[in-house]
C-alpha atoms as a PDB file:
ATOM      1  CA  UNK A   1     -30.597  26.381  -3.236  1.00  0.00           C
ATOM      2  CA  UNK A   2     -33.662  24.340  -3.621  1.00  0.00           C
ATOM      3  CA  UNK A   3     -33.517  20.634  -3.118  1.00  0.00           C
ATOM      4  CA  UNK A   4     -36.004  17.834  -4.241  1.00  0.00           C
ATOM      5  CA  UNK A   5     -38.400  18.146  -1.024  1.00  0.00           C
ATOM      6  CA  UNK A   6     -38.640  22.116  -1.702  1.00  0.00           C
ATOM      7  CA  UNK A   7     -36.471  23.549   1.053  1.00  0.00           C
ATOM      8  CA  UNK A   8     -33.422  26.020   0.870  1.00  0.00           C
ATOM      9  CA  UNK A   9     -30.330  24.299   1.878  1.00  0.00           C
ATOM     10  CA  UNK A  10     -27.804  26.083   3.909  1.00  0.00           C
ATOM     11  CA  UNK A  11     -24.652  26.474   1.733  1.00  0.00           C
ATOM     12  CA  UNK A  12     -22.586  27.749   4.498  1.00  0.00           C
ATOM     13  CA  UNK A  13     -21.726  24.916   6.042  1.00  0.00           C
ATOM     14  CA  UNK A  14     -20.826  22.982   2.766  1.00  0.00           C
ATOM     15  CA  UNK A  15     -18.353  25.398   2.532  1.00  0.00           C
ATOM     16  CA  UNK A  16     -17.107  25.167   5.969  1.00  0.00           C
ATOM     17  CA  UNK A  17     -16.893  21.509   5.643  1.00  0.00           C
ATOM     18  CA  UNK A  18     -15.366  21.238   2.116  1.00  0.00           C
ATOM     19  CA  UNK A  19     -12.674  23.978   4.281  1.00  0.00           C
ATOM     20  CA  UNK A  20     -12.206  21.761   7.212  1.00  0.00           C
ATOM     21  CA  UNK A  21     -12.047  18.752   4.683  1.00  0.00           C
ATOM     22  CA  UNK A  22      -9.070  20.677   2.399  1.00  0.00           C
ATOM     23  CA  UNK A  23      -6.766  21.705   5.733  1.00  0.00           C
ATOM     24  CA  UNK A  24      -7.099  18.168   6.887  1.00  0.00           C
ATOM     25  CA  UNK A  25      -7.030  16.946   3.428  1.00  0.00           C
ATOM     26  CA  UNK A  26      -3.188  19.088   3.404  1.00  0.00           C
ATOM     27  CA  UNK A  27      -2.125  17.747   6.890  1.00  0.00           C
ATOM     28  CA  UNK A  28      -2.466  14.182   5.797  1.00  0.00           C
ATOM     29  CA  UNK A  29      -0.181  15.004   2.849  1.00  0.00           C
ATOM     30  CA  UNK A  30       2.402  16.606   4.669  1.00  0.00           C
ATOM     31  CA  UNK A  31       2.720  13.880   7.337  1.00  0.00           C
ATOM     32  CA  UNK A  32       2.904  11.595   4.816  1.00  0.00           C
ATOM     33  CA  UNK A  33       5.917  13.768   3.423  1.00  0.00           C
ATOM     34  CA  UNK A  34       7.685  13.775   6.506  1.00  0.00           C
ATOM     35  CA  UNK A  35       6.999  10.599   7.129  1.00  0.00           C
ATOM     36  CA  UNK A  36       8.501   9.081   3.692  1.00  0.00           C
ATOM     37  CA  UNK A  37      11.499  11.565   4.335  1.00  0.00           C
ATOM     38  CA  UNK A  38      12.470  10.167   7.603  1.00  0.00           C
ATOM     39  CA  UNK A  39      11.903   6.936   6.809  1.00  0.00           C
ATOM     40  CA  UNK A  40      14.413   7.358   3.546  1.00  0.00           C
ATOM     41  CA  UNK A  41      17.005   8.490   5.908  1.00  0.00           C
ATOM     42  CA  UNK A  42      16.611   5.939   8.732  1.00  0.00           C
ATOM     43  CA  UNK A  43      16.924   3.556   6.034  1.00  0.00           C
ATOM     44  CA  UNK A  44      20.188   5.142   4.613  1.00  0.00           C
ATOM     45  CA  UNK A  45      21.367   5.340   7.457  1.00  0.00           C
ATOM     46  CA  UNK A  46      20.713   1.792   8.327  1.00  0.00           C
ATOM     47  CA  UNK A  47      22.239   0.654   5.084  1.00  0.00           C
ATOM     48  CA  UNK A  48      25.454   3.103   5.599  1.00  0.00           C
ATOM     49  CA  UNK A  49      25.508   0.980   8.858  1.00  0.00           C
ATOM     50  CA  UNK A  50      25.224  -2.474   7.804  1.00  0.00           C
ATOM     51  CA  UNK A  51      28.105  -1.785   5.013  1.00  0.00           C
ATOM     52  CA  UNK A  52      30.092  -0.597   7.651  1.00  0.00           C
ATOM     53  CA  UNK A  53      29.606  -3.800   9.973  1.00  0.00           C
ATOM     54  CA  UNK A  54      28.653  -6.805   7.867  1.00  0.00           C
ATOM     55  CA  UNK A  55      29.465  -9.610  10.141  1.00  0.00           C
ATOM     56  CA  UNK A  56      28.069  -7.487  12.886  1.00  0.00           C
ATOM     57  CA  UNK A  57      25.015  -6.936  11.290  1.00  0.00           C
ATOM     58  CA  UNK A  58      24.217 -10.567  10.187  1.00  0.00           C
ATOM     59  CA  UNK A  59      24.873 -11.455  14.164  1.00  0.00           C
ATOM     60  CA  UNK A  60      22.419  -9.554  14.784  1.00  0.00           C
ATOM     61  CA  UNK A  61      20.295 -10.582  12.526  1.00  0.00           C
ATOM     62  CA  UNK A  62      20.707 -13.974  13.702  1.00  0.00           C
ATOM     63  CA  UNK A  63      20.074 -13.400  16.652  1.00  0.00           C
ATOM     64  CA  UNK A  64      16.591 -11.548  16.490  1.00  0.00           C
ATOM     65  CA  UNK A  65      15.940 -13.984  14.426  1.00  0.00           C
ATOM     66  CA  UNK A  66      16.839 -16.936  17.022  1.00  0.00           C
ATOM     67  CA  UNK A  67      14.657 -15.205  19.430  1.00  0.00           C
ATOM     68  CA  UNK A  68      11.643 -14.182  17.570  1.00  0.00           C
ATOM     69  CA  UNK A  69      11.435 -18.225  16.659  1.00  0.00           C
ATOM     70  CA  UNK A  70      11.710 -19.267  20.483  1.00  0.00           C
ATOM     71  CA  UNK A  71       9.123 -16.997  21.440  1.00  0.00           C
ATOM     72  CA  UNK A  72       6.751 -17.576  18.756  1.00  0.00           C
ATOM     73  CA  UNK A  73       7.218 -21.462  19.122  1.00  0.00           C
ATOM     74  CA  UNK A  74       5.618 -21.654  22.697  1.00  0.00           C
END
């Protein structure tokens, strides 16, 4: 293929790249699906958790949030 200055361009490695690109291109996507997956159950599960132990769970809350304010105040 001939570009404006006149000289063949190698098409080969377009191709190689626009391969390279597409199996990256697919990993990203997949992570992504795993990732949304296990983040959908941790947070289930978390939920599951906090209906089982209300009062527990608003201790704790409390008291992360007692702590993250004492250390962010200095």
């Amino acid at each position: 293929m001939n570009n404006q200055t006149g000289t063949t361009m190698d098409t080969s490695t377009d191709d190689h790249h626009d391969g390279r690109f597409e199996a990256l291109k697919h990993r990203a996507i997949d992570a992504k699906d795993v990732a949304m997956t296990r983040g959908s159950a941790l947070i289930a599960r978390a939920s599951d958790t906090i209906r089982a132990n209300p009062l527990a769970a608003v201790g704790i809350a409390f008291g992360v949030g007692y702590l993250g304010m004492r250390l962010l105040r200095r």
